[in-house]
PDB file of N, CA and C in Angstrom:
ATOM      1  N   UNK A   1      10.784   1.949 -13.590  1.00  0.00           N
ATOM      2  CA  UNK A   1      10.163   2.389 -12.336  1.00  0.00           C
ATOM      3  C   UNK A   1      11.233   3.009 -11.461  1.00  0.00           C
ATOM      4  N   UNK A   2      10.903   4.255 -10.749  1.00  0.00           N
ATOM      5  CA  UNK A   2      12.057   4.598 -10.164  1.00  0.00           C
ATOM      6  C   UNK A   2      11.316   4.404  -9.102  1.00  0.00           C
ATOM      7  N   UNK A   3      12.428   4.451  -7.850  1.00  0.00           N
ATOM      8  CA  UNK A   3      12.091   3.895  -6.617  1.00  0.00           C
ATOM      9  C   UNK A   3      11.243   4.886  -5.499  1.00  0.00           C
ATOM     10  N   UNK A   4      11.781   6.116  -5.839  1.00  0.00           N
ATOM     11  CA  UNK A   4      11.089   7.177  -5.289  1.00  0.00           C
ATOM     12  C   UNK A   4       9.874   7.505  -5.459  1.00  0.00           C
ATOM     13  N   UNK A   5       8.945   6.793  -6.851  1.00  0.00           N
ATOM     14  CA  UNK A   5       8.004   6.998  -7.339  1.00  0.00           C
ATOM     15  C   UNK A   5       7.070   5.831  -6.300  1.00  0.00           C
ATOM     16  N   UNK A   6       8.120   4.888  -6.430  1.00  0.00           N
ATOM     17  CA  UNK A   6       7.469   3.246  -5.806  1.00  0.00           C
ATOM     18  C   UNK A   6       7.522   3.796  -4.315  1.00  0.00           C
ATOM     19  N   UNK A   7       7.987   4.425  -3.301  1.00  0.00           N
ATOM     20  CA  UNK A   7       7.921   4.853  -2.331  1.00  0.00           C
ATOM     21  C   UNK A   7       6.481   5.759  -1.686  1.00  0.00           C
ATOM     22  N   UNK A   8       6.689   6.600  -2.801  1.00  0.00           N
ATOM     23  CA  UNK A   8       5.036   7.186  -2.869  1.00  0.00           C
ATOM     24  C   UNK A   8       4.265   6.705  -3.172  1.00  0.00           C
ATOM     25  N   UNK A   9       4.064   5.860  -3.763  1.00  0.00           N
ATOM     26  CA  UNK A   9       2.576   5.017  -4.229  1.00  0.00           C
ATOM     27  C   UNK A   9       2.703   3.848  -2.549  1.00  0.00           C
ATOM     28  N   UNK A  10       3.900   3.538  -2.113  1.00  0.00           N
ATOM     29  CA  UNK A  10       3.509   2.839  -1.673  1.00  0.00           C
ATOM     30  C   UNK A  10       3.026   3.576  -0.004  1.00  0.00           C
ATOM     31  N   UNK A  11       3.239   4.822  -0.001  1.00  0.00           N
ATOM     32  CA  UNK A  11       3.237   5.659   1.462  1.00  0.00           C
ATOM     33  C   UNK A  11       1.217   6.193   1.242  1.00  0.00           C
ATOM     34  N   UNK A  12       1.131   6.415  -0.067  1.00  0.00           N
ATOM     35  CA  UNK A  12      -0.302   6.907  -0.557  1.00  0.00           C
ATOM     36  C   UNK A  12      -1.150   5.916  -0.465  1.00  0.00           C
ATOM     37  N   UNK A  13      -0.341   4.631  -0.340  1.00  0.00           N
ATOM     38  CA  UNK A  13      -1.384   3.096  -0.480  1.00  0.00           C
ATOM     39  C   UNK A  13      -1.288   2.754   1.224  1.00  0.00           C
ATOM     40  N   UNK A  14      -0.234   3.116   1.450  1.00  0.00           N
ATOM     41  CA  UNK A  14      -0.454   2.792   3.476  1.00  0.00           C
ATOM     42  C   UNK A  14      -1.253   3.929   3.660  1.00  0.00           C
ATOM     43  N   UNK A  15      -1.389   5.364   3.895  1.00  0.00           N
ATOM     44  CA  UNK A  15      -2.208   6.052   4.120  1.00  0.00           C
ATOM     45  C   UNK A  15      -3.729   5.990   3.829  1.00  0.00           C
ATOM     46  N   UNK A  16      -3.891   5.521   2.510  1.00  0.00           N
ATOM     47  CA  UNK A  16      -5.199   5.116   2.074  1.00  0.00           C
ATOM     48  C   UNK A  16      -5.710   4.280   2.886  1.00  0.00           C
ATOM     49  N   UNK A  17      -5.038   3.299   3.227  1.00  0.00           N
ATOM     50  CA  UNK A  17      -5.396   1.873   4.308  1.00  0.00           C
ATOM     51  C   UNK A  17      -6.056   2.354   5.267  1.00  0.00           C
ATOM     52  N   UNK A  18      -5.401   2.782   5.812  1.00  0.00           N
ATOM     53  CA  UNK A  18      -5.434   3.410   7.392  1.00  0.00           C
ATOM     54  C   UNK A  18      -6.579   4.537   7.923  1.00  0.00           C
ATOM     55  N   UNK A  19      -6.766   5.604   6.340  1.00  0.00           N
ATOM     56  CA  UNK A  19      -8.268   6.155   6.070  1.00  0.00           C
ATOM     57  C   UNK A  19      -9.153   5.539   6.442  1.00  0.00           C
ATOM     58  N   UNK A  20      -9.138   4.369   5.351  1.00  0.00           N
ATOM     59  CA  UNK A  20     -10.202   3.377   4.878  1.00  0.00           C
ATOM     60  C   UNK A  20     -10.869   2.404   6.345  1.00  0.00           C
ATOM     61  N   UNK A  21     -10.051   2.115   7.097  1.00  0.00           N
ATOM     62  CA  UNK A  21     -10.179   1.065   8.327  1.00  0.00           C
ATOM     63  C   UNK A  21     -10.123   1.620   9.469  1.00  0.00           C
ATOM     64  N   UNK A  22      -9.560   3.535   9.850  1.00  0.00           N
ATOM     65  CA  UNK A  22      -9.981   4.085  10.724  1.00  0.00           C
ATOM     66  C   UNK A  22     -10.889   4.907  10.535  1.00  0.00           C
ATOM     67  N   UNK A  23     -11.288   5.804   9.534  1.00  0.00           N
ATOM     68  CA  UNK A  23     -12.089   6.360   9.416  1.00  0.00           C
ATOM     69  C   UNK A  23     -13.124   6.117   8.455  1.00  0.00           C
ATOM     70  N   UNK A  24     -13.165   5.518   7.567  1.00  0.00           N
ATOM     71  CA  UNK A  24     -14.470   5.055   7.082  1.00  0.00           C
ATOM     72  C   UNK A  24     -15.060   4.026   7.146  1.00  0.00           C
ATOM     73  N   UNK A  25     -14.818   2.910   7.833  1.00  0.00           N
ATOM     74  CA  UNK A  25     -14.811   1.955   8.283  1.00  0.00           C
ATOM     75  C   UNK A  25     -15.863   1.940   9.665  1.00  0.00           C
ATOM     76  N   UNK A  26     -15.195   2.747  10.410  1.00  0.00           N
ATOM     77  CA  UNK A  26     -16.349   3.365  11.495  1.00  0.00           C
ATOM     78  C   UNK A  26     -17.631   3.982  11.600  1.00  0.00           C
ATOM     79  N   UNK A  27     -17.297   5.114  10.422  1.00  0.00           N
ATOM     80  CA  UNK A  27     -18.622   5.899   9.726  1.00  0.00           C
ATOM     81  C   UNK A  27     -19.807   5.276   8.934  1.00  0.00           C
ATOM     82  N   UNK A  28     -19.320   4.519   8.259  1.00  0.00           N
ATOM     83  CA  UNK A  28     -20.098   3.347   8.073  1.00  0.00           C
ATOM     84  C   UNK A  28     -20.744   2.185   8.720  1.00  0.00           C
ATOM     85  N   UNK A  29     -20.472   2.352  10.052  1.00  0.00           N
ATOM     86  CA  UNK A  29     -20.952   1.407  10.905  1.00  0.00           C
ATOM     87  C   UNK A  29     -21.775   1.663  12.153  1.00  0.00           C
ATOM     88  N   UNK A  30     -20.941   3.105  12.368  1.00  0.00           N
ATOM     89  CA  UNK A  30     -21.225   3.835  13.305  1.00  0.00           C
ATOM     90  C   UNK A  30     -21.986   4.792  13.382  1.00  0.00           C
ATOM     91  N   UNK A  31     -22.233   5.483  11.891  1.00  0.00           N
ATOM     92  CA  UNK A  31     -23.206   6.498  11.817  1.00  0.00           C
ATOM     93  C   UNK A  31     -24.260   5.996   9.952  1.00  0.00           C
ATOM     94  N   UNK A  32     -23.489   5.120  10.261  1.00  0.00           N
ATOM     95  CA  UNK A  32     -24.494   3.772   9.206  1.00  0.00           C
ATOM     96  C   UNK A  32     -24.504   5.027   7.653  1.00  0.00           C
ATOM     97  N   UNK A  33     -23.503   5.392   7.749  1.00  0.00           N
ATOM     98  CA  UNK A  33     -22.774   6.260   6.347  1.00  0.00           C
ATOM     99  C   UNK A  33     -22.057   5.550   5.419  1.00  0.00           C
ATOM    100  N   UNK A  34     -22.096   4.634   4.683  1.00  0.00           N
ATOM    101  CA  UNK A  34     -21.557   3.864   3.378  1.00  0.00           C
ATOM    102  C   UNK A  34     -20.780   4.496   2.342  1.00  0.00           C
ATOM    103  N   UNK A  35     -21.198   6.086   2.528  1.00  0.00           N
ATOM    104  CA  UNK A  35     -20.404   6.549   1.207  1.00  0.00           C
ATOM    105  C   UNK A  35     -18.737   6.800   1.379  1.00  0.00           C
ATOM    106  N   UNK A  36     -17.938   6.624   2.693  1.00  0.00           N
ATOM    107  CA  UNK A  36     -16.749   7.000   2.743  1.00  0.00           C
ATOM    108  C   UNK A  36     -16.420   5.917   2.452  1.00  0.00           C
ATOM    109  N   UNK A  37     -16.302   5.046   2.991  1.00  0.00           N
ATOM    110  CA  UNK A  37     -16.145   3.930   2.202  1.00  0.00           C
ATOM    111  C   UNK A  37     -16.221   3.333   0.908  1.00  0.00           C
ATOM    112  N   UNK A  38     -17.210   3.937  -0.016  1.00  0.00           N
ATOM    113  CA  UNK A  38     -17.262   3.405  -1.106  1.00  0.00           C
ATOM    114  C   UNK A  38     -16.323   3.978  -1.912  1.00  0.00           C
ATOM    115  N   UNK A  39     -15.798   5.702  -1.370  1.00  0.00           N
ATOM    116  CA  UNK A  39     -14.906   6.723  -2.005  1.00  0.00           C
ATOM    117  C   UNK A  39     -13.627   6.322  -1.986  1.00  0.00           C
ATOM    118  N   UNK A  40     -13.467   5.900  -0.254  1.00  0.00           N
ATOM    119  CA  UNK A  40     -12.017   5.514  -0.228  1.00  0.00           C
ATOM    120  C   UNK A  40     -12.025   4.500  -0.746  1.00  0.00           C
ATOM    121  N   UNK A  41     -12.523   3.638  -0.625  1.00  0.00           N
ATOM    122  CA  UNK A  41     -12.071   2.118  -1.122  1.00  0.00           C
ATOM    123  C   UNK A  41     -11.566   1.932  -2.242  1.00  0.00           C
ATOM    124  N   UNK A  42     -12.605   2.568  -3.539  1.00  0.00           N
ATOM    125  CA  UNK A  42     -12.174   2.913  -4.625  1.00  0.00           C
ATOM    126  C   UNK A  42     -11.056   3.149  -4.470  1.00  0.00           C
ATOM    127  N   UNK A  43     -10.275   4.492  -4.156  1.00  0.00           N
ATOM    128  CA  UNK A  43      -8.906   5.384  -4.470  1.00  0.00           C
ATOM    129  C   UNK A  43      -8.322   4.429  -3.776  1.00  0.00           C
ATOM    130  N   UNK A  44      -8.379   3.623  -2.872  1.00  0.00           N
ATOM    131  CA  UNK A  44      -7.359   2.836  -2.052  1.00  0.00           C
ATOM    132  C   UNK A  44      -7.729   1.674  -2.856  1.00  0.00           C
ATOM    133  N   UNK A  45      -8.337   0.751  -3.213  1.00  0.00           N
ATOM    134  CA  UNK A  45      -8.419  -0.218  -4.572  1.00  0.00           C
ATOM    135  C   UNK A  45      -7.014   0.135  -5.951  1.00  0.00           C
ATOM    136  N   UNK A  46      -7.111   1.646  -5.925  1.00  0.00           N
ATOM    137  CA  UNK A  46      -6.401   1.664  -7.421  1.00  0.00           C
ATOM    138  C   UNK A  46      -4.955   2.051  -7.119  1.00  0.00           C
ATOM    139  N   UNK A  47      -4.767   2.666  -5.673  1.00  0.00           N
ATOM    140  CA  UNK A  47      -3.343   2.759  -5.102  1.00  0.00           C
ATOM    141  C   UNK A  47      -2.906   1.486  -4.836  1.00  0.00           C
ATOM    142  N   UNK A  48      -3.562   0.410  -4.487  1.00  0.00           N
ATOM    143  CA  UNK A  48      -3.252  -1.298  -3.780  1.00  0.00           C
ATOM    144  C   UNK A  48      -2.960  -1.701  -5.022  1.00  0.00           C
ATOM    145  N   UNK A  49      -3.423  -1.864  -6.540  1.00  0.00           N
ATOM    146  CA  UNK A  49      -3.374  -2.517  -7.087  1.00  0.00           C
ATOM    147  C   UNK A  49      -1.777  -1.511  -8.293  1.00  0.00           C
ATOM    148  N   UNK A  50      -1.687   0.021  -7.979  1.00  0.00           N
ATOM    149  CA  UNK A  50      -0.269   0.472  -8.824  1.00  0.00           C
ATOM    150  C   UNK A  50       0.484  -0.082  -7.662  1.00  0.00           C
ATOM    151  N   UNK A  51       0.535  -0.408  -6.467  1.00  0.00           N
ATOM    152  CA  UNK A  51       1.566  -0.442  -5.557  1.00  0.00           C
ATOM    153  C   UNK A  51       1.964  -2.167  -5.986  1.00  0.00           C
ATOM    154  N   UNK A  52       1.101  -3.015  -5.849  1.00  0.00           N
ATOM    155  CA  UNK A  52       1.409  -4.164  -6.411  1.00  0.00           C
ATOM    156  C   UNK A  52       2.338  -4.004  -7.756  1.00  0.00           C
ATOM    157  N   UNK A  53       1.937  -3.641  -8.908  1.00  0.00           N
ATOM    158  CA  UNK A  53       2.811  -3.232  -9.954  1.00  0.00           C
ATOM    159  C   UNK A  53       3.767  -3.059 -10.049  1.00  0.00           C
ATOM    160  N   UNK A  54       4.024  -1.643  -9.206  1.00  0.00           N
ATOM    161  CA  UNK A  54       4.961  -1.041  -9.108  1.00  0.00           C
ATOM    162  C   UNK A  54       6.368  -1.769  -8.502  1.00  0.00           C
ATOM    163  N   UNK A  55       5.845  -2.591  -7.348  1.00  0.00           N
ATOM    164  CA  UNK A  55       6.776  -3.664  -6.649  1.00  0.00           C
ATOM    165  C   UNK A  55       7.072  -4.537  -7.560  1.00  0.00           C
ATOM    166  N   UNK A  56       6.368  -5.243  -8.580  1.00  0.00           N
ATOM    167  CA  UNK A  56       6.742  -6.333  -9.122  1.00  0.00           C
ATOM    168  C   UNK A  56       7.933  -5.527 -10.360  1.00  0.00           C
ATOM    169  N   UNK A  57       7.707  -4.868 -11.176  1.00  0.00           N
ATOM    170  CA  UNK A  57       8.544  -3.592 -12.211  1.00  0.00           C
ATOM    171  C   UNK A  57       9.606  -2.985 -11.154  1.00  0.00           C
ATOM    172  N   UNK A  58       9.652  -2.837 -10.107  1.00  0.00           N
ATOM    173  CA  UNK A  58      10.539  -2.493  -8.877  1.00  0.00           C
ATOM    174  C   UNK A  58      11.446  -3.542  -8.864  1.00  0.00           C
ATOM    175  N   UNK A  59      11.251  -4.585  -8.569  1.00  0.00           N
ATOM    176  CA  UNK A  59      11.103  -5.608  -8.475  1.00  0.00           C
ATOM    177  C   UNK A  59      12.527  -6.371  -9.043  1.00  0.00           C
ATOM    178  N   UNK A  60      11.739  -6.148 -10.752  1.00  0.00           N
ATOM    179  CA  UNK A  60      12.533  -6.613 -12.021  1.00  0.00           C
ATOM    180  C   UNK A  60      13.962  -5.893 -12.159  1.00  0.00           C
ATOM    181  N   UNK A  61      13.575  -4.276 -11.828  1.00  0.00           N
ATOM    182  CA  UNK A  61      14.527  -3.581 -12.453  1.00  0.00           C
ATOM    183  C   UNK A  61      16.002  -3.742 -11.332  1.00  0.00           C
ATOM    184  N   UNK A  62      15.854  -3.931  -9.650  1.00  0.00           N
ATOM    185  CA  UNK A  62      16.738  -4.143  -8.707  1.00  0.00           C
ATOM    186  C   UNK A  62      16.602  -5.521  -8.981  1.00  0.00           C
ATOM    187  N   UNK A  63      16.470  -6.554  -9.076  1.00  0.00           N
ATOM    188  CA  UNK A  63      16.654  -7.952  -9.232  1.00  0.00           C
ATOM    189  C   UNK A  63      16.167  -8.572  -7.713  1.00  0.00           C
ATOM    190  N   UNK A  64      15.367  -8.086  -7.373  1.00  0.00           N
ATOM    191  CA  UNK A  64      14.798  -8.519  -6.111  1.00  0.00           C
ATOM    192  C   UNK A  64      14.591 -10.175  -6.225  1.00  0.00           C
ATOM    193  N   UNK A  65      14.515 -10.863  -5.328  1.00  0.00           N
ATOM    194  CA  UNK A  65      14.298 -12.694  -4.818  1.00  0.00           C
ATOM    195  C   UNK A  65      12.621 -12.384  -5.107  1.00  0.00           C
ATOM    196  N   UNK A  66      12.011 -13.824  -5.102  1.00  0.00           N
ATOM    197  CA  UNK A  66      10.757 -13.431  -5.078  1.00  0.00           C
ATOM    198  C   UNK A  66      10.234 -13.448  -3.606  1.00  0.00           C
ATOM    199  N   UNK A  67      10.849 -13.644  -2.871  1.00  0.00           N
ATOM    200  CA  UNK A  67      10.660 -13.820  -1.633  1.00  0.00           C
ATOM    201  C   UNK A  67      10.311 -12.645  -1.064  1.00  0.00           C
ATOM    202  N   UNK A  68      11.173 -11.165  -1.476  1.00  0.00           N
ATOM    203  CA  UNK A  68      11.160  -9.936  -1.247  1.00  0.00           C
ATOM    204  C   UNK A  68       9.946  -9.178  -1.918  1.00  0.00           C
ATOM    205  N   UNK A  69       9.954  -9.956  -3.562  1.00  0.00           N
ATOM    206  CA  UNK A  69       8.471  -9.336  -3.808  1.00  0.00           C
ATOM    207  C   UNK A  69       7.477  -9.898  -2.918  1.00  0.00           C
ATOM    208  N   UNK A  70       7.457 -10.848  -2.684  1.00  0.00           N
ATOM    209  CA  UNK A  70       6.087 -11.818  -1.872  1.00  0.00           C
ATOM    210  C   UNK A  70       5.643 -11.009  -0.580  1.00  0.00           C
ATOM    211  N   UNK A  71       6.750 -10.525  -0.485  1.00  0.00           N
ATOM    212  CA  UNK A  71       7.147  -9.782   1.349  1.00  0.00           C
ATOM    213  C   UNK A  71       6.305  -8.731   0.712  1.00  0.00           C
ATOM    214  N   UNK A  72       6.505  -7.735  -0.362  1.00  0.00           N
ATOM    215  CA  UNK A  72       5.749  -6.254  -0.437  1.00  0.00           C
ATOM    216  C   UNK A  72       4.338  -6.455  -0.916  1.00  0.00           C
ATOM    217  N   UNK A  73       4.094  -7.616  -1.464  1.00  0.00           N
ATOM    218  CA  UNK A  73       2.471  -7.645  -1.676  1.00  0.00           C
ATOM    219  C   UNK A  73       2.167  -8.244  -0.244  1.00  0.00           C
ATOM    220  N   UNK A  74       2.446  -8.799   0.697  1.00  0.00           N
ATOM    221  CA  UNK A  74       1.647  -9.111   1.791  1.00  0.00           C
ATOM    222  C   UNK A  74       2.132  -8.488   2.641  1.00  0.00           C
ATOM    223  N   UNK A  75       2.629  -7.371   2.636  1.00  0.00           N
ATOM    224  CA  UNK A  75       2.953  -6.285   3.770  1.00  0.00           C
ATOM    225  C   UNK A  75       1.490  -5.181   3.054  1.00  0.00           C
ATOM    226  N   UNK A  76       1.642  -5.433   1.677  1.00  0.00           N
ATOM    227  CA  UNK A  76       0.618  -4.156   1.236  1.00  0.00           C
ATOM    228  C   UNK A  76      -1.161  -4.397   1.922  1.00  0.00           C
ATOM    229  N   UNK A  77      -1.074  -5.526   2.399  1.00  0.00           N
ATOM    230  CA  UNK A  77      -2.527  -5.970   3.045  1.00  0.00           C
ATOM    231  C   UNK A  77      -2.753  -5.900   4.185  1.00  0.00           C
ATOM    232  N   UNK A  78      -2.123  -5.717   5.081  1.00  0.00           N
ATOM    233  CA  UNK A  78      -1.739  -5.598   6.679  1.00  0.00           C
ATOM    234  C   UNK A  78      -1.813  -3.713   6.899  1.00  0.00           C
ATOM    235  N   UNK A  79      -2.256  -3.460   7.981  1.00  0.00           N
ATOM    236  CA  UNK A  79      -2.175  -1.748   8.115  1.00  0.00           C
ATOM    237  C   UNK A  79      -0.678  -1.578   8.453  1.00  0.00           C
ATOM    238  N   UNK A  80      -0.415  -0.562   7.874  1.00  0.00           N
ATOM    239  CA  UNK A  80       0.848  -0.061   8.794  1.00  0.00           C
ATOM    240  C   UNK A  80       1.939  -0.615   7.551  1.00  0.00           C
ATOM    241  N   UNK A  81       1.453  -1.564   6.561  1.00  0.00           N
ATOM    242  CA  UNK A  81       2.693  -2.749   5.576  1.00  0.00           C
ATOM    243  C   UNK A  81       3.356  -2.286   4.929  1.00  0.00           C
ATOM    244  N   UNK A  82       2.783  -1.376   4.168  1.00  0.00           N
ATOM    245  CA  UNK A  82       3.494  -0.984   3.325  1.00  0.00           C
ATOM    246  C   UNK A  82       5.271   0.247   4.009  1.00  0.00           C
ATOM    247  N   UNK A  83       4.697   1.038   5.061  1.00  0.00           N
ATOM    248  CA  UNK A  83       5.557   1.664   5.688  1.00  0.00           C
ATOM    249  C   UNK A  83       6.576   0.353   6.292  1.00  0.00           C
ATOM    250  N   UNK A  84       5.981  -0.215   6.818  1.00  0.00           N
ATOM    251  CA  UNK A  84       7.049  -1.072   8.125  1.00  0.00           C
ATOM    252  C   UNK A  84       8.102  -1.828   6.442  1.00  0.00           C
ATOM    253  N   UNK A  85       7.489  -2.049   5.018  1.00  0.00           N
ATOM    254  CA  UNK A  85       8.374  -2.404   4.139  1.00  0.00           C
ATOM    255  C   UNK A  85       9.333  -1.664   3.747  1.00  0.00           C
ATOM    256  N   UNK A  86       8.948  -0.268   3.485  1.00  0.00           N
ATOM    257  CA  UNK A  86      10.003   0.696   3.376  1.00  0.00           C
ATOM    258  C   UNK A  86      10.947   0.585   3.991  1.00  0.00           C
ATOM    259  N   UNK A  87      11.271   0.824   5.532  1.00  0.00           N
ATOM    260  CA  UNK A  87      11.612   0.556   6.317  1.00  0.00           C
ATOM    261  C   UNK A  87      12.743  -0.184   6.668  1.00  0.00           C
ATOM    262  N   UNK A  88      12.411  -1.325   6.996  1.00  0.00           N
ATOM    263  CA  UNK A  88      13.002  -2.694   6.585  1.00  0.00           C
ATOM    264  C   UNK A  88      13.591  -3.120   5.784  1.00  0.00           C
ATOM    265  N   UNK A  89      12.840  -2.858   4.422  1.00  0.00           N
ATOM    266  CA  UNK A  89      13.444  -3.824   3.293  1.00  0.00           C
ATOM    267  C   UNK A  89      14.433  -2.849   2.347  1.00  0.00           C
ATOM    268  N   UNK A  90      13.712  -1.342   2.320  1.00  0.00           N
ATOM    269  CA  UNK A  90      14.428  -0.704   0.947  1.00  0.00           C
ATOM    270  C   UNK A  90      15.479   0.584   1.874  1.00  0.00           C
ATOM    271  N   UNK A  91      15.015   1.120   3.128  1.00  0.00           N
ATOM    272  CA  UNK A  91      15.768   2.028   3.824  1.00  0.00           C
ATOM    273  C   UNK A  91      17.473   2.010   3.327  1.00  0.00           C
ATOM    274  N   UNK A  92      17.900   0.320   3.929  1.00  0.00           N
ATOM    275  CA  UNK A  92      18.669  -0.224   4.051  1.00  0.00           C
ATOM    276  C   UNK A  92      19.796  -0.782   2.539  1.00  0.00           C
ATOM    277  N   UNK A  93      18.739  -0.537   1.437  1.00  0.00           N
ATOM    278  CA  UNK A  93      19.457  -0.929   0.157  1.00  0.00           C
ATOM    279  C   UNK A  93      20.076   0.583  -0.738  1.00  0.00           C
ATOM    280  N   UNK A  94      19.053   1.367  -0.179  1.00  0.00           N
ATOM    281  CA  UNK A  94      19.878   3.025  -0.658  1.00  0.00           C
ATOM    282  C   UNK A  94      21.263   3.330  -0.636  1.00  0.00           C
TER     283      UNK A  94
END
């Protein structure tokens, strides 16, 4: 896994989020429209679950604590997590 790859999945999996809970999230509630939601969720379902992956194979290959993996799967559930992990955790190891 290279890290640059894990960076994008994980910037495509915060963006997806943030779709999903500002804008379809609303449309669906608000104009009682279900299908953005069902679209994004999907594509943001299959980015959440390579970004998980990718962190754990990320993970393996830098010798990360599990503490640090634990940190990128529950940053990946929070809006905004996956960026504020970048950030924080990997900015700083480059």
């Amino acid at each position: 896994m290279n890290e640059k790859l894990f960076l994008w999945i994980g910037r495509l999996e915060g963006v997806s989020f943030l779709v999903l809970m500002f804008i379809a999230m609303p449309i669906k509630y608000l104009l009682q429209n279900p299908e953005w939601v069902k679209h994004t969720g999907r594509i943001h379902g299959g980015l959440f679950v390579a970004y998980c992956v990718a962190a754990l194979i990320l993970s393996e290959k830098r010798n990360w604590n599990r503490g640090l993996l634990a940190r990128a799967w529950v940053f990946s559930c929070l809006p905004f997590g996956t960026f504020f992990f970048e950030k924080r955790y990997l900015s700083r190891n480059n």
